[in-house]
C-alpha atoms as a PDB file:
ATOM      1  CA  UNK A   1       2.195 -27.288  -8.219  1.00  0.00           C
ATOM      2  CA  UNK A   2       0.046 -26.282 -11.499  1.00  0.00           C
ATOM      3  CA  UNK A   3      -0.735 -22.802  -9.689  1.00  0.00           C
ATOM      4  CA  UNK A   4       2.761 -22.175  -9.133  1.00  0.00           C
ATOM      5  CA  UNK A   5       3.724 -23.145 -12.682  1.00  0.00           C
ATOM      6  CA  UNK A   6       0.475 -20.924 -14.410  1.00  0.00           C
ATOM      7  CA  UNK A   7       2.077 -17.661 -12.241  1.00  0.00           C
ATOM      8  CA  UNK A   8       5.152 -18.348 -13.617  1.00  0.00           C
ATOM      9  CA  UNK A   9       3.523 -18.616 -17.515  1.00  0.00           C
ATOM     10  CA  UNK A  10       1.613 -15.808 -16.255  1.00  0.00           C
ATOM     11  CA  UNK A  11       4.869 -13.853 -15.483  1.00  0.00           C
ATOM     12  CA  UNK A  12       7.006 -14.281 -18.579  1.00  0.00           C
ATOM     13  CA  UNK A  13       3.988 -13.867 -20.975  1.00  0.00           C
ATOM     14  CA  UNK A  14       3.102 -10.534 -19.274  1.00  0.00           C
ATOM     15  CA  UNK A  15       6.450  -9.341 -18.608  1.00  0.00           C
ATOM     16  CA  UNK A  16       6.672  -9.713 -21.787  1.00  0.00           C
ATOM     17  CA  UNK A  17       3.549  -7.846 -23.173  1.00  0.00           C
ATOM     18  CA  UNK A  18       3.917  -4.943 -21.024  1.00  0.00           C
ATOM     19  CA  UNK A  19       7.412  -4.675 -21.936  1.00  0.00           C
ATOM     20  CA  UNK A  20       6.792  -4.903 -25.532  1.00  0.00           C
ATOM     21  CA  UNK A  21       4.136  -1.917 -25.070  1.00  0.00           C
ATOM     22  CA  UNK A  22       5.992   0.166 -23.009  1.00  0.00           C
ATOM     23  CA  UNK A  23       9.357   0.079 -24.533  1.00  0.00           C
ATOM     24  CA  UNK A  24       7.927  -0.654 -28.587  1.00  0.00           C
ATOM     25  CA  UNK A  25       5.061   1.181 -28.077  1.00  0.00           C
ATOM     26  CA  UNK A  26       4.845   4.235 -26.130  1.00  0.00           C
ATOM     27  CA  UNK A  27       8.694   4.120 -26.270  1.00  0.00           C
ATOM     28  CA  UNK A  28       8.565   4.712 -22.381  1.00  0.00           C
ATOM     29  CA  UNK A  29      11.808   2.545 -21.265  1.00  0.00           C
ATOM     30  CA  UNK A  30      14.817   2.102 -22.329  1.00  0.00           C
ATOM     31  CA  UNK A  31      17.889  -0.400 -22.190  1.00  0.00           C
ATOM     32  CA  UNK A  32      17.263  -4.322 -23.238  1.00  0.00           C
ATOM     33  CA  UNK A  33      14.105  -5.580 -23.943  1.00  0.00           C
ATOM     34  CA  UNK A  34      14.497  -8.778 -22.106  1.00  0.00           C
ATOM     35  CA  UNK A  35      15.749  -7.439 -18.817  1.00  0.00           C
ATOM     36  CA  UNK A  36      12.785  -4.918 -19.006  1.00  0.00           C
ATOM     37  CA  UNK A  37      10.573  -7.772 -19.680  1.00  0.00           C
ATOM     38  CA  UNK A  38      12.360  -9.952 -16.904  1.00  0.00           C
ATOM     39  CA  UNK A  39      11.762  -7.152 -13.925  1.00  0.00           C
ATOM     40  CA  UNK A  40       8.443  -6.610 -15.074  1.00  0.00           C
ATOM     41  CA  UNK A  41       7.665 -10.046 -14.989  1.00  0.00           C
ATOM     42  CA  UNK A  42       9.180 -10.825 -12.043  1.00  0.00           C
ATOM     43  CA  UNK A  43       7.069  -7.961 -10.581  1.00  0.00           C
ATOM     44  CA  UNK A  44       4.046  -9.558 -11.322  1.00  0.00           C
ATOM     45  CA  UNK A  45       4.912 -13.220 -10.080  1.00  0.00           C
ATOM     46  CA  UNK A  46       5.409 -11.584  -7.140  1.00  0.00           C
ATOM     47  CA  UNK A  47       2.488 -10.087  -6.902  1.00  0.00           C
ATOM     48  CA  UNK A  48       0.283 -12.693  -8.100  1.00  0.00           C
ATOM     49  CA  UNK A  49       2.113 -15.373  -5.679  1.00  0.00           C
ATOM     50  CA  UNK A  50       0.978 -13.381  -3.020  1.00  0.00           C
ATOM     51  CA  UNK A  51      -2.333 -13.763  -3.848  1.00  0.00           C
ATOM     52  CA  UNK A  52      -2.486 -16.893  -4.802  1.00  0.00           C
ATOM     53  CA  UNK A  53      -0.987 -18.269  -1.838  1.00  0.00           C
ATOM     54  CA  UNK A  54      -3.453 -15.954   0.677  1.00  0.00           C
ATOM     55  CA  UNK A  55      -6.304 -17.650  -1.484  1.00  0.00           C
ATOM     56  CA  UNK A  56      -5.158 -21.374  -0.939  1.00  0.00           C
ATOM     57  CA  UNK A  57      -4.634 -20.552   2.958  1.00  0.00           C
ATOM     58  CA  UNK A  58      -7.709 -18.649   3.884  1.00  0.00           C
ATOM     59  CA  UNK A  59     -10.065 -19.155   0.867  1.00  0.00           C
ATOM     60  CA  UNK A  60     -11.876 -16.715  -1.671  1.00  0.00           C
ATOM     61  CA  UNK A  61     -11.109 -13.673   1.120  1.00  0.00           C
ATOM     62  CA  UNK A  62      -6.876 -14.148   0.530  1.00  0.00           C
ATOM     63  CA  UNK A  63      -8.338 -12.320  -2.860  1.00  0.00           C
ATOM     64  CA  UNK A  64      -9.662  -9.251  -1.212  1.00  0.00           C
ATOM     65  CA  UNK A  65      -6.570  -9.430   1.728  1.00  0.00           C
ATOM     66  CA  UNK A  66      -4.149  -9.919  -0.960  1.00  0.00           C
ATOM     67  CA  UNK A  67      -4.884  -6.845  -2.712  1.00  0.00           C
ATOM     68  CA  UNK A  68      -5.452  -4.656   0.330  1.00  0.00           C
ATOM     69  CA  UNK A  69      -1.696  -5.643   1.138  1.00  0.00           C
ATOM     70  CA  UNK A  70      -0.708  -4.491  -2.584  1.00  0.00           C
ATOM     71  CA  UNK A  71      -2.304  -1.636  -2.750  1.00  0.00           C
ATOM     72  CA  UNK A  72      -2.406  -0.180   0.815  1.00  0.00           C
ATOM     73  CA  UNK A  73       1.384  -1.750   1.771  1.00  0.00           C
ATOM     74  CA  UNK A  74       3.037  -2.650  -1.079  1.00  0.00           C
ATOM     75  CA  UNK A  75       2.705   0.483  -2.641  1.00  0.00           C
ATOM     76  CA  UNK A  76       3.741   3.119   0.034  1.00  0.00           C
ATOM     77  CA  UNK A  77       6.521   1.255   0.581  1.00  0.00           C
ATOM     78  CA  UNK A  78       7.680   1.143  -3.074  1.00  0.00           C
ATOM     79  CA  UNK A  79       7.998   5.116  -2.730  1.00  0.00           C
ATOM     80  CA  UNK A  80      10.539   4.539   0.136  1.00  0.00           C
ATOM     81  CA  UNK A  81      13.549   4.723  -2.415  1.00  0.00           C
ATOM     82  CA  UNK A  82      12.258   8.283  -3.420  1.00  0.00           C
ATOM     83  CA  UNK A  83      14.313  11.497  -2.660  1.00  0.00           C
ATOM     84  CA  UNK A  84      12.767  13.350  -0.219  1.00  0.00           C
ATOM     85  CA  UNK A  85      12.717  16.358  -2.952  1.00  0.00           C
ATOM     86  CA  UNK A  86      10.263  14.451  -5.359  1.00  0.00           C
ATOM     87  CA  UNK A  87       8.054  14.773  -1.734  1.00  0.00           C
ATOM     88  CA  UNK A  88       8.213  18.748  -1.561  1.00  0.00           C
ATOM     89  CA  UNK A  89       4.502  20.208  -2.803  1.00  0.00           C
ATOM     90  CA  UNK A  90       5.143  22.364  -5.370  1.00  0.00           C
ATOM     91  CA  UNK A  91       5.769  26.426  -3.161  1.00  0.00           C
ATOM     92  CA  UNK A  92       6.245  25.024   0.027  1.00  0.00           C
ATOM     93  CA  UNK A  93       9.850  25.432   1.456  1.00  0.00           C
END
């Protein structure tokens, strides 16, 4: 129960940091702070539950298989909501 409750702290108080950067900082997003903050966060609990749990089922390698999921699954499949113009290379037809 106290890893579930540190990804959550994790979550808001890193949703929140990025957001603040991004959107105060580098002025990269726009609309409401705290719904920017709230996505992001709740990007990153999801994320880091994934790992988390992987580690309490199989041990120190859930680490290694959690981020081959995120990085080899997770995102390619995040691109999925993508027009298929933003796939043309640039002179092909």
């Amino acid at each position: 129960m106290a890893q579930a409750w540190a990804i959550m702290a994790y979550g808001v108080i890193a949703g929140a940091g990025l957001a603040g950067i991004l959107q105060g900082w580098f002025h990269t997003l726009q609309g409401s702070f705290w719904t920017n903050a709230g996505a992001i966060g709740l990007g990153i609990v999801a994320t880091a539950a994934i790992i988390v749990g992987l580690n309490a089922l199989i041990g120190r390698a859930g680490i290694a298989v959690g981020a081959v999921i995120t990085l080899f699954v997770g995102n390619p499949l995040s691109s999925l909501t993508q027009p298929k113009e933003f796939f043309l290379v640039h002179g092909a037809v």
